[in-house]
N, C-alpha and C. Protein backbone atom coordinates (compact mmCIF):
# COMPACT_ATOMS: atom_id res chain seq x y z
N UNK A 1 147.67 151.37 118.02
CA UNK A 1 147.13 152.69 117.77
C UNK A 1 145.88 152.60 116.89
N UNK A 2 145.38 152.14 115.72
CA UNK A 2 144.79 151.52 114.93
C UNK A 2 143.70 151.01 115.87
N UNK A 3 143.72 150.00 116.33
CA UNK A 3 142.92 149.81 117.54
C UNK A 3 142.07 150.68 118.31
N UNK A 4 142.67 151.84 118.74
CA UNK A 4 142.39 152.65 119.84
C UNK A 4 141.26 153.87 118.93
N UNK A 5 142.04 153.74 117.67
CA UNK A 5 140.91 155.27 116.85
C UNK A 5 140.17 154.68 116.31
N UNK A 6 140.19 152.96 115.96
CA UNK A 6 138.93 152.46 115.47
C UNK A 6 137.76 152.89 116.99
N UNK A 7 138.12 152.04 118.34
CA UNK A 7 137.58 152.26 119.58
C UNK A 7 137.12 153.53 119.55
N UNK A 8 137.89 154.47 119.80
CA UNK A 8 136.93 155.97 119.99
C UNK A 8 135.85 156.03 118.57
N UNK A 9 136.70 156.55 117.49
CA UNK A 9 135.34 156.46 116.79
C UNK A 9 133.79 155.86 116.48
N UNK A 10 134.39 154.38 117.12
CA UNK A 10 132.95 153.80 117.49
C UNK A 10 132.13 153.91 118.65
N UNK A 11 133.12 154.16 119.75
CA UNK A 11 132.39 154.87 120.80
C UNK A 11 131.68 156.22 120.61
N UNK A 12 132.51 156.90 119.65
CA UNK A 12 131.81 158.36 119.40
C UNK A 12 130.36 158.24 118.64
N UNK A 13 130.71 157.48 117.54
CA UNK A 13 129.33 157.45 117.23
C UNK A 13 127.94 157.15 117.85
N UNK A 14 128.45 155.69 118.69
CA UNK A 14 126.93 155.25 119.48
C UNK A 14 126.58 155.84 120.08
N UNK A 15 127.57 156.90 121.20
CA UNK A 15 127.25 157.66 122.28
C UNK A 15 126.60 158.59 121.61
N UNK A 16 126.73 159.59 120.56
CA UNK A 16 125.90 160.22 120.01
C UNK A 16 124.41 159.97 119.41
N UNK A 17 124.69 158.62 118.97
CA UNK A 17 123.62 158.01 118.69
C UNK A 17 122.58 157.84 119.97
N UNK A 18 123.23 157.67 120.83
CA UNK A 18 122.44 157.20 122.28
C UNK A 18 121.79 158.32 122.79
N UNK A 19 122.73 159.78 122.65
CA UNK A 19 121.94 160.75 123.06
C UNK A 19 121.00 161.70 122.62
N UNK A 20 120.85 160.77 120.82
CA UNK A 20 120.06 161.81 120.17
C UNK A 20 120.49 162.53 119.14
N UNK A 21 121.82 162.47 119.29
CA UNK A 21 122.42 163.64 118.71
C UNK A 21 122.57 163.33 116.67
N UNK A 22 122.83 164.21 116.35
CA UNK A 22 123.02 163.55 114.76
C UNK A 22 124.56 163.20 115.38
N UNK A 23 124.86 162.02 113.88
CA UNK A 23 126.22 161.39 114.08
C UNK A 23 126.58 162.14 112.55
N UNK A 24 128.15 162.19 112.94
CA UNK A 24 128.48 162.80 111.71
C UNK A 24 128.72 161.68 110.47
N UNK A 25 128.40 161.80 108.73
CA UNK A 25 128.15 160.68 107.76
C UNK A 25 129.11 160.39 108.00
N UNK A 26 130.77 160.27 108.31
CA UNK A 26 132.45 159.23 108.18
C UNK A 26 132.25 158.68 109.37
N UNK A 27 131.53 159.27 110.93
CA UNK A 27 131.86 158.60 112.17
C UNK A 27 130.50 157.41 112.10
N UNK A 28 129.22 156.83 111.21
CA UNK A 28 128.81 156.12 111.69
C UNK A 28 129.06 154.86 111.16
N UNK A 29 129.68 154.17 111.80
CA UNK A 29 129.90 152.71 111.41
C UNK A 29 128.80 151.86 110.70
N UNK A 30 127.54 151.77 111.13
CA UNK A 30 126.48 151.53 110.18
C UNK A 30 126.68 151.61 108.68
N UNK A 31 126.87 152.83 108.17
CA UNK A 31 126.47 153.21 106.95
C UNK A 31 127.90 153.49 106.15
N UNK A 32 129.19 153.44 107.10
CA UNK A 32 130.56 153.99 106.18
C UNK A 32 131.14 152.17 106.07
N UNK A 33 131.76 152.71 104.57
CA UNK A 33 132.32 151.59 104.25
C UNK A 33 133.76 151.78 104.06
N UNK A 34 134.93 150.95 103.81
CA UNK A 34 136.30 151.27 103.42
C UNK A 34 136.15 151.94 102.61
N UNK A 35 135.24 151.39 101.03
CA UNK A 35 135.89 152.27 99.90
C UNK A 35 134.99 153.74 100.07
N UNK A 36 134.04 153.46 100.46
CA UNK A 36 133.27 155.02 100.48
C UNK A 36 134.33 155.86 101.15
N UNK A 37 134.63 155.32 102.61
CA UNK A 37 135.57 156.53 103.09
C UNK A 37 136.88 156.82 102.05
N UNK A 38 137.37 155.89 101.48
CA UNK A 38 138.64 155.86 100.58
C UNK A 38 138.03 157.40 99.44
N UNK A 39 137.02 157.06 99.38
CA UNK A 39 136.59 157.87 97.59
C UNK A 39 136.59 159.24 98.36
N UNK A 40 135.94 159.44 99.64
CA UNK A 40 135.48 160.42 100.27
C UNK A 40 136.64 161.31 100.87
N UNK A 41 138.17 160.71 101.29
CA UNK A 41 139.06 161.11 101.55
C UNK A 41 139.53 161.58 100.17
N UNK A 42 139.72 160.86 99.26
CA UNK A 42 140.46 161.34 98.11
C UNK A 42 139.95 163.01 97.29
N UNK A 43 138.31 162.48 97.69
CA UNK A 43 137.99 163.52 96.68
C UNK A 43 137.57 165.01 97.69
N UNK A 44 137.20 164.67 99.02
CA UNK A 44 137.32 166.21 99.68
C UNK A 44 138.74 166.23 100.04
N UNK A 45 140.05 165.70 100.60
CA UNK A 45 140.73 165.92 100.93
C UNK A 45 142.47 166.14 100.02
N UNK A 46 142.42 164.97 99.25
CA UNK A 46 143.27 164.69 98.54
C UNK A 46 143.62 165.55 97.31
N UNK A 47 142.24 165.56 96.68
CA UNK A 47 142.27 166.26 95.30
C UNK A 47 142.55 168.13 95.67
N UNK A 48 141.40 168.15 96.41
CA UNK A 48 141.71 169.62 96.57
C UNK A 48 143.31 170.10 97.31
N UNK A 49 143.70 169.37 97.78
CA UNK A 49 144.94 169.97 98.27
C UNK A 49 145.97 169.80 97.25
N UNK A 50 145.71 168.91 96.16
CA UNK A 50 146.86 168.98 95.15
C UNK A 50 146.28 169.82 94.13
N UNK A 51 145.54 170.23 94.40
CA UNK A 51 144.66 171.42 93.03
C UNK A 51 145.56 172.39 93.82
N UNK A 52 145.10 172.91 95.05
CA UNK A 52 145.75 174.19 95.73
C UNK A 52 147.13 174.19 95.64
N UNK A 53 148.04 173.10 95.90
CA UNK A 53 149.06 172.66 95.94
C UNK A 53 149.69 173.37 94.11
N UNK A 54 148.98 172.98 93.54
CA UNK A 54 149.51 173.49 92.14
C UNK A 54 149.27 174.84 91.47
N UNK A 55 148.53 175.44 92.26
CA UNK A 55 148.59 176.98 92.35
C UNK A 55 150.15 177.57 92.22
N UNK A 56 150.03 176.84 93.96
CA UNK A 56 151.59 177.66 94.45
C UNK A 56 152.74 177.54 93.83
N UNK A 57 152.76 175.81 93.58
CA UNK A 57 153.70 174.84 92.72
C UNK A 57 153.23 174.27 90.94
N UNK A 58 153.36 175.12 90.21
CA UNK A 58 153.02 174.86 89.17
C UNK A 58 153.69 173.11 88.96
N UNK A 59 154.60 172.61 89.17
CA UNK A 59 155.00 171.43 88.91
C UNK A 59 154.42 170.37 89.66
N UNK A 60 153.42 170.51 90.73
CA UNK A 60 152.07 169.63 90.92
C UNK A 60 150.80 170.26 90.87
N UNK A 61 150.61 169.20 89.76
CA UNK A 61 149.42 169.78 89.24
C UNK A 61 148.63 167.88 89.40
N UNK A 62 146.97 168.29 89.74
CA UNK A 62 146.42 167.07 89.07
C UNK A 62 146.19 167.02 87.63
N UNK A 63 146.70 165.77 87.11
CA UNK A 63 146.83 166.02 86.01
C UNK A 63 145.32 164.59 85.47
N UNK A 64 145.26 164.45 84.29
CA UNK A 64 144.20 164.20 83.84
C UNK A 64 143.84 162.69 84.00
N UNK A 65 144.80 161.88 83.65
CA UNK A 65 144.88 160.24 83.98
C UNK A 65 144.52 160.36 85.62
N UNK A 66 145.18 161.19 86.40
CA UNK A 66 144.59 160.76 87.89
C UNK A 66 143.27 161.11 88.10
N UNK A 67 142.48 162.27 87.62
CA UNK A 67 141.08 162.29 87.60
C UNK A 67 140.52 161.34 87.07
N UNK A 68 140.72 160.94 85.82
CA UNK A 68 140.04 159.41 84.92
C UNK A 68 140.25 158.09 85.40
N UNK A 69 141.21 158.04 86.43
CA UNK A 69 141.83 156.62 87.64
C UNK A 69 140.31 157.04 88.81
N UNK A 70 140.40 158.38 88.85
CA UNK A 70 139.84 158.19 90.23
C UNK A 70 138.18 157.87 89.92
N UNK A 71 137.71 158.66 88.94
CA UNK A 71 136.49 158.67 87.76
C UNK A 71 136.46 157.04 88.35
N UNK A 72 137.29 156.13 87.32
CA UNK A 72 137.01 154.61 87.14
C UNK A 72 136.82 153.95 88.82
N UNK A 73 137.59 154.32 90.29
CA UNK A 73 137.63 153.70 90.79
C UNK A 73 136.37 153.82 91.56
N UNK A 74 135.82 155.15 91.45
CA UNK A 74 134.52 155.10 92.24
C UNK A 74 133.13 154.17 91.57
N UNK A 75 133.67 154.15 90.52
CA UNK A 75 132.78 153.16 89.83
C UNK A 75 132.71 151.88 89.87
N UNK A 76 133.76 151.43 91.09
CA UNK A 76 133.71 150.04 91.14
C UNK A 76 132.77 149.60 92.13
């Protein structure tokens, strides 16, 4: 499976690339790296859903060591 969504996504990109089209910044293989996508998942996807998440659920909350973890890791 792993295989197959690496395959499309790289097909998606070139073909877009081929026709001109803009490629979206996570689908172009060129320019995305593991940790960029890693930082990029965490911080549009991850963080905000446990911020929202702790609205509803006061007992998850992001709490401050995981912002200052995540702070340090983009800095590597």
């Amino acid at each position: 499976m792993r295989c197959l969504i690496w395959f499309v996504v790289t097909l998606q990109s070139d073909v877009e690339k081929l026709e001109g089209l803009p490629v979206a910044p996570f689908m172009d293989r060129e320019k995305v790296t593991k940790p960029s996508s890693q930082i990029g998942f965490i911080k549009f996807v991850l963080l905000p859903l446990f911020e929202a998440l702790g609205t509803l659920y006061p007992v998850i909350q992001v709490s401050d060591p995981q912002t200052v973890f995540f702070s340090i890791y983009t800095g590597l």
